[in-house]
PDB file of N, CA and C in Angstrom:
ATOM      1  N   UNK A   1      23.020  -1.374 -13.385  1.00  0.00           N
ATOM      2  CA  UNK A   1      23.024   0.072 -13.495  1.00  0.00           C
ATOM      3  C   UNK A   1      24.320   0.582 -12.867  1.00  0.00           C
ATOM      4  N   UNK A   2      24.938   1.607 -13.596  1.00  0.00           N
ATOM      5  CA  UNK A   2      26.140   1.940 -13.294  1.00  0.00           C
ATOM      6  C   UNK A   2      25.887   3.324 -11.684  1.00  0.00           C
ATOM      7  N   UNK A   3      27.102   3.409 -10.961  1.00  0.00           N
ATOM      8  CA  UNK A   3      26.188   4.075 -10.107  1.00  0.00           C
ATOM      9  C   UNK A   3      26.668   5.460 -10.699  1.00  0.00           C
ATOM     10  N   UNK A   4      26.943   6.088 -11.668  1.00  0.00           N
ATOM     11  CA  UNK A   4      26.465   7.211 -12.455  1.00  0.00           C
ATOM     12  C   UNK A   4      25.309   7.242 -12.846  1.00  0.00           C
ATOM     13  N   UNK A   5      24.779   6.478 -13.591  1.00  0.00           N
ATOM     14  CA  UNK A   5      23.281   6.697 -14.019  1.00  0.00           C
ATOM     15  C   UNK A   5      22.270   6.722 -12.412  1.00  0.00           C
ATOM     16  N   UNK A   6      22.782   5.609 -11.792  1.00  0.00           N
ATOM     17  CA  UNK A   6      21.540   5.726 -10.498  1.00  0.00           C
ATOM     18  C   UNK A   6      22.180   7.282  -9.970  1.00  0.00           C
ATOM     19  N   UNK A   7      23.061   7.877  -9.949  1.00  0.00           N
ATOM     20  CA  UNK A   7      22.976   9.355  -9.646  1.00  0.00           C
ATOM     21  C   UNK A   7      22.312  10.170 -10.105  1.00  0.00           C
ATOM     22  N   UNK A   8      22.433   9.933 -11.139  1.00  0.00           N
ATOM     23  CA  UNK A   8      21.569  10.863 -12.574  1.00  0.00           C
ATOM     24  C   UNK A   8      20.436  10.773 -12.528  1.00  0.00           C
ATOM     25  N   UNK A   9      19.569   9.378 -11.961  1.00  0.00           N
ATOM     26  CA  UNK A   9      18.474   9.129 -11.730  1.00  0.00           C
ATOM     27  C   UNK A   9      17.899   9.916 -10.827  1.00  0.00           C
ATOM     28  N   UNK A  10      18.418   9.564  -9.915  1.00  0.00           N
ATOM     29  CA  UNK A  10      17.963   9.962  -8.490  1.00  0.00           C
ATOM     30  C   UNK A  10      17.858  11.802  -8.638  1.00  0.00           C
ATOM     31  N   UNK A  11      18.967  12.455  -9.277  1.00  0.00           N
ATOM     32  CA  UNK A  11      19.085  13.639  -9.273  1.00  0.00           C
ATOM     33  C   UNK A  11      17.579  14.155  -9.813  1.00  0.00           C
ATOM     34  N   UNK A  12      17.111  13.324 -11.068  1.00  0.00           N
ATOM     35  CA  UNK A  12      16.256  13.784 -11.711  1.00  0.00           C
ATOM     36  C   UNK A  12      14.671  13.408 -11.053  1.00  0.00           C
ATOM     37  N   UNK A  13      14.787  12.389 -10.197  1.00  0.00           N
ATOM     38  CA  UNK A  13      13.868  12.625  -9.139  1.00  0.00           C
ATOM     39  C   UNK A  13      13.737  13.081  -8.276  1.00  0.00           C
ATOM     40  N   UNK A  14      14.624  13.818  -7.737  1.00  0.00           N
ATOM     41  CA  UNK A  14      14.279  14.338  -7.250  1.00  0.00           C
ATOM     42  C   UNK A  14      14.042  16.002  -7.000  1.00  0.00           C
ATOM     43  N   UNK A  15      14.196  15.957  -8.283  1.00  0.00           N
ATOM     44  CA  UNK A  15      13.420  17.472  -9.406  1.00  0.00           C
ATOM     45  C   UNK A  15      11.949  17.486  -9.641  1.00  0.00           C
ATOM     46  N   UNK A  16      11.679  16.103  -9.411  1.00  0.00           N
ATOM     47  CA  UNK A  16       9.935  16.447  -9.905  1.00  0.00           C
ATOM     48  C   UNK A  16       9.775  16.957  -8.325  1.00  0.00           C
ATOM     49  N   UNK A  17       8.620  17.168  -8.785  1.00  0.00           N
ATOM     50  CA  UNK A  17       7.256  17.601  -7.404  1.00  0.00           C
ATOM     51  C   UNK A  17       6.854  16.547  -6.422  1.00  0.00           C
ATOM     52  N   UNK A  18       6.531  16.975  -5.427  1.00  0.00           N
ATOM     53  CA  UNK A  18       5.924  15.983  -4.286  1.00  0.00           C
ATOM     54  C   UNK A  18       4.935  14.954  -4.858  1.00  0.00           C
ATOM     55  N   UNK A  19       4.110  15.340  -5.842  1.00  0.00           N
ATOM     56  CA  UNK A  19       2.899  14.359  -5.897  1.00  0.00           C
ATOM     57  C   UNK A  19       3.544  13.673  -7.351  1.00  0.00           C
ATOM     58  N   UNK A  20       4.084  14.343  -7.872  1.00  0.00           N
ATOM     59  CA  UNK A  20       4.841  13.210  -9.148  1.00  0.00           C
ATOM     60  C   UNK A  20       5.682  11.942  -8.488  1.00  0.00           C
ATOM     61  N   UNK A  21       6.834  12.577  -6.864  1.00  0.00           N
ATOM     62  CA  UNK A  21       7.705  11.765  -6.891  1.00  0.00           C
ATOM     63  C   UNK A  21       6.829  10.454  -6.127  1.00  0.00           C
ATOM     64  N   UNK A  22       5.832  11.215  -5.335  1.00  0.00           N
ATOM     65  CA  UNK A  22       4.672   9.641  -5.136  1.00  0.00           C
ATOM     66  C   UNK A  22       3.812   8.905  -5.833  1.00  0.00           C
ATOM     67  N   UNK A  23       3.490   9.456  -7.182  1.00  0.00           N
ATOM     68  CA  UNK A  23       3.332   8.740  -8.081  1.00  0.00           C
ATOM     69  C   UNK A  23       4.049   7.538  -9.005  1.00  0.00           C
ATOM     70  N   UNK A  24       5.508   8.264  -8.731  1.00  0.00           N
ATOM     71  CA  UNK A  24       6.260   7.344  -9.109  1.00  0.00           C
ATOM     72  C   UNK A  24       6.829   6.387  -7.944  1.00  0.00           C
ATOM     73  N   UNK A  25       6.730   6.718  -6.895  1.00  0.00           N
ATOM     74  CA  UNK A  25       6.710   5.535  -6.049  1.00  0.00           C
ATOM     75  C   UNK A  25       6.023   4.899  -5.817  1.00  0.00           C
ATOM     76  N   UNK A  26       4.119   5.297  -6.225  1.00  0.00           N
ATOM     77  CA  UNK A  26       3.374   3.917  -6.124  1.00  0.00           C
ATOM     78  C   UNK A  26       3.858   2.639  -7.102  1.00  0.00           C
ATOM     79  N   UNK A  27       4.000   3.858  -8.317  1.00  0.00           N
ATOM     80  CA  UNK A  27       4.318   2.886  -9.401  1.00  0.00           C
ATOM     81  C   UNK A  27       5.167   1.749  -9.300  1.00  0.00           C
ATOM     82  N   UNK A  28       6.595   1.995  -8.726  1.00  0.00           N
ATOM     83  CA  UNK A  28       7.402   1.671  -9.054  1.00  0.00           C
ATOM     84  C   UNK A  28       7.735   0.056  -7.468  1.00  0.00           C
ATOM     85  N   UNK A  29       6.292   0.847  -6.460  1.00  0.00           N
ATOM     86  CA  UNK A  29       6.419  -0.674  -5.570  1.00  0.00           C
ATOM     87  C   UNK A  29       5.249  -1.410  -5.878  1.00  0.00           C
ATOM     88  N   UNK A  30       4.767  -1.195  -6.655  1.00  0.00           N
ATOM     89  CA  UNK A  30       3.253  -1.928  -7.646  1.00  0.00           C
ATOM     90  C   UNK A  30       4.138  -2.718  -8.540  1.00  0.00           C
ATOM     91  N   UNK A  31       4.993  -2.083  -8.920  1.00  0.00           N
ATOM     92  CA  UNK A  31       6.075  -3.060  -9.873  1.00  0.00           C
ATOM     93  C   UNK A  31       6.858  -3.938  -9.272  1.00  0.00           C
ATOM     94  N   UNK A  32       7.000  -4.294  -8.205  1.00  0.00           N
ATOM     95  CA  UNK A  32       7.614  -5.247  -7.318  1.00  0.00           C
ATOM     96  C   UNK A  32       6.795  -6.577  -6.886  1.00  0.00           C
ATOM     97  N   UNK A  33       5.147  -5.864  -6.883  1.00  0.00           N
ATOM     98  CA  UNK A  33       4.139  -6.962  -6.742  1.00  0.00           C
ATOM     99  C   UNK A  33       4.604  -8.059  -7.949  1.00  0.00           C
ATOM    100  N   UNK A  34       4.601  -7.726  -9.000  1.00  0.00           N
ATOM    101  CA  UNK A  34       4.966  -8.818 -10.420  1.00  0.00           C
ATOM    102  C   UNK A  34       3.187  -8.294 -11.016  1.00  0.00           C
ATOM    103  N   UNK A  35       2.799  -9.224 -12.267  1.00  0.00           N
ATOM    104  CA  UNK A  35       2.018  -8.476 -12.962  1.00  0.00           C
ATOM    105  C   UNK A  35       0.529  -8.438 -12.259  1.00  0.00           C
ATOM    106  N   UNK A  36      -0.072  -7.464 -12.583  1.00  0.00           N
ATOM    107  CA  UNK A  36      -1.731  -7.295 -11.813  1.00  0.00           C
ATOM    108  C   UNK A  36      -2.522  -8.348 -12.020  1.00  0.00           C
ATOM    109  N   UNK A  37      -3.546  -8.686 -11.690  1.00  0.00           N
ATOM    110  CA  UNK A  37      -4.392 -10.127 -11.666  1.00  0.00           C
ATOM    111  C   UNK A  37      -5.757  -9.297 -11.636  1.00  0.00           C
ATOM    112  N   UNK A  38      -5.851  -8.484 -13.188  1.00  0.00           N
ATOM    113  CA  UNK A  38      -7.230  -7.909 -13.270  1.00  0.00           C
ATOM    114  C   UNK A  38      -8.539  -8.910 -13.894  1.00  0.00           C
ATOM    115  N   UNK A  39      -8.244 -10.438 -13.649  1.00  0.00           N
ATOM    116  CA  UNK A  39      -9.088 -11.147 -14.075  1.00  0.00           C
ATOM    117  C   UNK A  39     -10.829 -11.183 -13.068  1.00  0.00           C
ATOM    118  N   UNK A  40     -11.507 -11.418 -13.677  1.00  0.00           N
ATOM    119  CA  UNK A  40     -12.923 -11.537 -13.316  1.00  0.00           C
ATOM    120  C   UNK A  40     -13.063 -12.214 -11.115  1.00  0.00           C
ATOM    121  N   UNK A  41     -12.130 -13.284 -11.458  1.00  0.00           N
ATOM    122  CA  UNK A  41     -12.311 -13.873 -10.338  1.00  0.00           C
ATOM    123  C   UNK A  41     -11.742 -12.981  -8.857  1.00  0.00           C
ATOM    124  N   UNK A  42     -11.050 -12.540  -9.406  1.00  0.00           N
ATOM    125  CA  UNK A  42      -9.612 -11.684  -8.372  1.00  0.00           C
ATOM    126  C   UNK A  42     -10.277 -10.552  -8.041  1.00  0.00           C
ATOM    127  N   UNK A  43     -10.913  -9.724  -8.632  1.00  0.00           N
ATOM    128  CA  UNK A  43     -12.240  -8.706  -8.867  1.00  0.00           C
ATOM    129  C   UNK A  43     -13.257  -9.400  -7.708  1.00  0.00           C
ATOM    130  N   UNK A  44     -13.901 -10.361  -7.958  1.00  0.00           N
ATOM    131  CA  UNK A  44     -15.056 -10.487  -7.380  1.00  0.00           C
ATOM    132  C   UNK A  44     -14.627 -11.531  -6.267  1.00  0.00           C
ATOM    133  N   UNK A  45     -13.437 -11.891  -5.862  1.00  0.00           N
ATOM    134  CA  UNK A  45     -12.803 -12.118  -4.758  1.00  0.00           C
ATOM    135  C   UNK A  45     -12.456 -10.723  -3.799  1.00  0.00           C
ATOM    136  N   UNK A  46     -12.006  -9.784  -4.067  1.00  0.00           N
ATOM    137  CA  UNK A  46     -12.010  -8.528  -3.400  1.00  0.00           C
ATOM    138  C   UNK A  46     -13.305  -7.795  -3.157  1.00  0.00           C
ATOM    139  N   UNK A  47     -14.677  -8.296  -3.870  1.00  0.00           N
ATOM    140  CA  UNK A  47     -15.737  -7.972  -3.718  1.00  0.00           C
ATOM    141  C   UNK A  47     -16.148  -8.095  -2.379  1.00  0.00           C
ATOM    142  N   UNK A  48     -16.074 -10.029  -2.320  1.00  0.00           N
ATOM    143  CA  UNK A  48     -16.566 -10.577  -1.453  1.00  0.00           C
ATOM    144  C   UNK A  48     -15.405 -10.112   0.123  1.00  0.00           C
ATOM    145  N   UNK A  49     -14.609  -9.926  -0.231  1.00  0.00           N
ATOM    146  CA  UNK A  49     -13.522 -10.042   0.882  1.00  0.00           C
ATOM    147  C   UNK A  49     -14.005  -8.703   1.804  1.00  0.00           C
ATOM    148  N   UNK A  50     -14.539  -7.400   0.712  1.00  0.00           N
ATOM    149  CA  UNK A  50     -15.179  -5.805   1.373  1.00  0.00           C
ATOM    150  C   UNK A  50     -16.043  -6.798   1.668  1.00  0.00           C
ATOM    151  N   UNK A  51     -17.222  -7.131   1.125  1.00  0.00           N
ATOM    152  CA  UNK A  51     -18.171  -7.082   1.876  1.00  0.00           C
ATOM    153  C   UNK A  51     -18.261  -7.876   3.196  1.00  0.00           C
ATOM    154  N   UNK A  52     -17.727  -8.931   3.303  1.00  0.00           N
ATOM    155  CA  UNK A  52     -17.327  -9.697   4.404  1.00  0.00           C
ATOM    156  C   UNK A  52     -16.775  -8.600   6.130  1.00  0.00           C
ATOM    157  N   UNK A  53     -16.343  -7.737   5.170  1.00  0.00           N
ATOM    158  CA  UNK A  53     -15.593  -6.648   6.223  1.00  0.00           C
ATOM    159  C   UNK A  53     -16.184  -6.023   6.659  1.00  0.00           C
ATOM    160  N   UNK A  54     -16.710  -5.604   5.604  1.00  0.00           N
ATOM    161  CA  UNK A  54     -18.285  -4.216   5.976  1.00  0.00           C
ATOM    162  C   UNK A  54     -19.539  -5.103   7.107  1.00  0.00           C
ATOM    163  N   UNK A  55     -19.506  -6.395   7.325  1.00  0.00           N
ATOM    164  CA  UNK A  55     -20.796  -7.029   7.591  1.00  0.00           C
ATOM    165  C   UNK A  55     -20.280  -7.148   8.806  1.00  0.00           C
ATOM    166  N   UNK A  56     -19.474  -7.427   9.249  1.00  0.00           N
ATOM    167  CA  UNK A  56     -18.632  -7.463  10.752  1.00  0.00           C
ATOM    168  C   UNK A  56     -18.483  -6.698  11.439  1.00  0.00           C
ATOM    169  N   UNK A  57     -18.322  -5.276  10.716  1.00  0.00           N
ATOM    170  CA  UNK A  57     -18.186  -4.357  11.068  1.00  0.00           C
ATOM    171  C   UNK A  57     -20.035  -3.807  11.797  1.00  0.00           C
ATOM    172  N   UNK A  58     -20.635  -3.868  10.300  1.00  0.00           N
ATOM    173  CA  UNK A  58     -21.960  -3.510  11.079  1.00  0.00           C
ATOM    174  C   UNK A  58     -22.688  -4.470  11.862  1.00  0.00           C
ATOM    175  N   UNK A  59     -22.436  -5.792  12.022  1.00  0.00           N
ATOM    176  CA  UNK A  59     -22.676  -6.739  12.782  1.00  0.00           C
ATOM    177  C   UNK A  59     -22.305  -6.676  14.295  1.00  0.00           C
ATOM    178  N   UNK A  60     -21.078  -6.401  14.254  1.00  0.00           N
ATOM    179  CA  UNK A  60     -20.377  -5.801  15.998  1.00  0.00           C
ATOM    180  C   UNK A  60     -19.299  -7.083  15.703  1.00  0.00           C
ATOM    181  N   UNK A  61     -19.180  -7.673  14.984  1.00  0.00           N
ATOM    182  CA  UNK A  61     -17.592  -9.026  15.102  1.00  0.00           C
ATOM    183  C   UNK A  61     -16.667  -8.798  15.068  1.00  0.00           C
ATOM    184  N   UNK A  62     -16.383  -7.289  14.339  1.00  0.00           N
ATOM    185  CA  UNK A  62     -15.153  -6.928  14.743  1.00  0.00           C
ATOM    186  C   UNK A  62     -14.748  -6.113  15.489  1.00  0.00           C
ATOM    187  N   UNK A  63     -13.686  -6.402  15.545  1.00  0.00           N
ATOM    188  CA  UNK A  63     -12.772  -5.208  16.780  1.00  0.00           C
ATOM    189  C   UNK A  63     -12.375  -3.974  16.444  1.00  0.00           C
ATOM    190  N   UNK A  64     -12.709  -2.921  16.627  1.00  0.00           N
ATOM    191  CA  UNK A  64     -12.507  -1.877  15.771  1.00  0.00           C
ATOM    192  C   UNK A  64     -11.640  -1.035  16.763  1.00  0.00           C
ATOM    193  N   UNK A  65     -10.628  -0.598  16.051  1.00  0.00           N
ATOM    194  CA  UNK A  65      -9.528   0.225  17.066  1.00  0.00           C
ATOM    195  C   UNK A  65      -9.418   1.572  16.634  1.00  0.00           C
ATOM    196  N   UNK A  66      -8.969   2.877  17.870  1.00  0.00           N
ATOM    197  CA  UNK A  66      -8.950   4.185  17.539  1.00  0.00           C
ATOM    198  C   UNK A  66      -7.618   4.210  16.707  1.00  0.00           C
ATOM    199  N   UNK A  67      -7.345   5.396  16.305  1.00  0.00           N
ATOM    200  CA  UNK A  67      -5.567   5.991  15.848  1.00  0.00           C
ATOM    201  C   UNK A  67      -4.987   5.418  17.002  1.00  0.00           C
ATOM    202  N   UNK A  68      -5.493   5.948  17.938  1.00  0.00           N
ATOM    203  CA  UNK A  68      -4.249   5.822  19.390  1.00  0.00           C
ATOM    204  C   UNK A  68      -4.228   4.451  20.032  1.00  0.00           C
ATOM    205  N   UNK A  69      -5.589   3.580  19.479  1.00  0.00           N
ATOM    206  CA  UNK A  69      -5.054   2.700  19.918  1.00  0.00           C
ATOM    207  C   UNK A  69      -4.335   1.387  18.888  1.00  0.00           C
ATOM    208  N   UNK A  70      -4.167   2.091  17.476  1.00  0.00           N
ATOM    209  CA  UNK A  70      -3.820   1.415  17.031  1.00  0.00           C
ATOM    210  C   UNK A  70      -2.059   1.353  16.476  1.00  0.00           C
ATOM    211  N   UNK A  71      -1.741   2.476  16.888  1.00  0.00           N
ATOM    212  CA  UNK A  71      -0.038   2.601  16.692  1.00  0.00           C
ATOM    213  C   UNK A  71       0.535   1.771  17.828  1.00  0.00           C
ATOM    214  N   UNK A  72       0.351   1.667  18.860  1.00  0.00           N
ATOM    215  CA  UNK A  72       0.899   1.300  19.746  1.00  0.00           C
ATOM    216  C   UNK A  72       0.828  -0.446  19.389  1.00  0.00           C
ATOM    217  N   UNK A  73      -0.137  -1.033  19.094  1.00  0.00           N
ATOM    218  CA  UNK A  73       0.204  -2.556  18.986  1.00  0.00           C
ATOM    219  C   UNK A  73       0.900  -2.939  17.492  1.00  0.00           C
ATOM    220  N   UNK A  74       0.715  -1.440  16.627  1.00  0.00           N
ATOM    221  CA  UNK A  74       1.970  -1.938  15.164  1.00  0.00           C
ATOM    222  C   UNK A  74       3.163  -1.566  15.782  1.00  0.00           C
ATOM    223  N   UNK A  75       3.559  -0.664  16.712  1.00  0.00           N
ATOM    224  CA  UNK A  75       5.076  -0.108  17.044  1.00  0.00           C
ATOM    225  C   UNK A  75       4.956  -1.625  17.815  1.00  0.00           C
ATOM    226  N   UNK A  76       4.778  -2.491  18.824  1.00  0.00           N
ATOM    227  CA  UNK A  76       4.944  -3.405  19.397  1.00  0.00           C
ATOM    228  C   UNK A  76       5.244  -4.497  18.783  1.00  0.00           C
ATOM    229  N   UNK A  77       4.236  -4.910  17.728  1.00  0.00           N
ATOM    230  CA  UNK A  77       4.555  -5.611  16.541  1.00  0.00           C
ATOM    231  C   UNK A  77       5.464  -5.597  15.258  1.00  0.00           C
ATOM    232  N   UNK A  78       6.278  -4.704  15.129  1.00  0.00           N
ATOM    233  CA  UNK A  78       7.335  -4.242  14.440  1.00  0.00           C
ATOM    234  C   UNK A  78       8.281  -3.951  14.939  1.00  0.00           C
ATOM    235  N   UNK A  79       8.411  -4.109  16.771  1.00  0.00           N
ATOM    236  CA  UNK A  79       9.594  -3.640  17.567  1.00  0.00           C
ATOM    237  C   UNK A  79       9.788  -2.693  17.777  1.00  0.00           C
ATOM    238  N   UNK A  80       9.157  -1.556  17.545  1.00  0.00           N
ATOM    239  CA  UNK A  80       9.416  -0.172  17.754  1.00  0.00           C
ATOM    240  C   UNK A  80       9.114   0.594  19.148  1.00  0.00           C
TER     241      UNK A  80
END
């Protein structure tokens, strides 16, 4: 891409609206994943993976953290 057109691009995105230009940014880092894996198994692998979560949760196994206490160990873990 020439960097005229990525100007031109960019110009024109940033003409849309707030919820268009995040639409097009889900899109466009969903497109970085490579293609979706809407097969049967991948589905009912994410089934099992919630419910596994949900059962821990109401079980007491997991550790469940507030807002406040949970920025502080991603800023720590990301260096921030």
């Amino acid at each position: 891409m020439t960097t005229e057109a990525f100007h031109f691009l960019r110009s024109q995105i940033t003409s849309l609206s707030e919820s268009e230009r995040a639409a097009l940014a889900r899109e466009l880092i969903m497109s970085l994943d490579g293609p979706r894996d809407d097969s049967v198994e991948h589905a009912q692998a994410w089934d099992d993976e919630i419910a596994r979560r949900v059962s821990n949760v109401k079980s007491g196994k997991a550790t469940l953290l507030s807002r406040n206490g949970f920025r502080p160990k991603v800023r720590a873990r990301i260096g921030r």
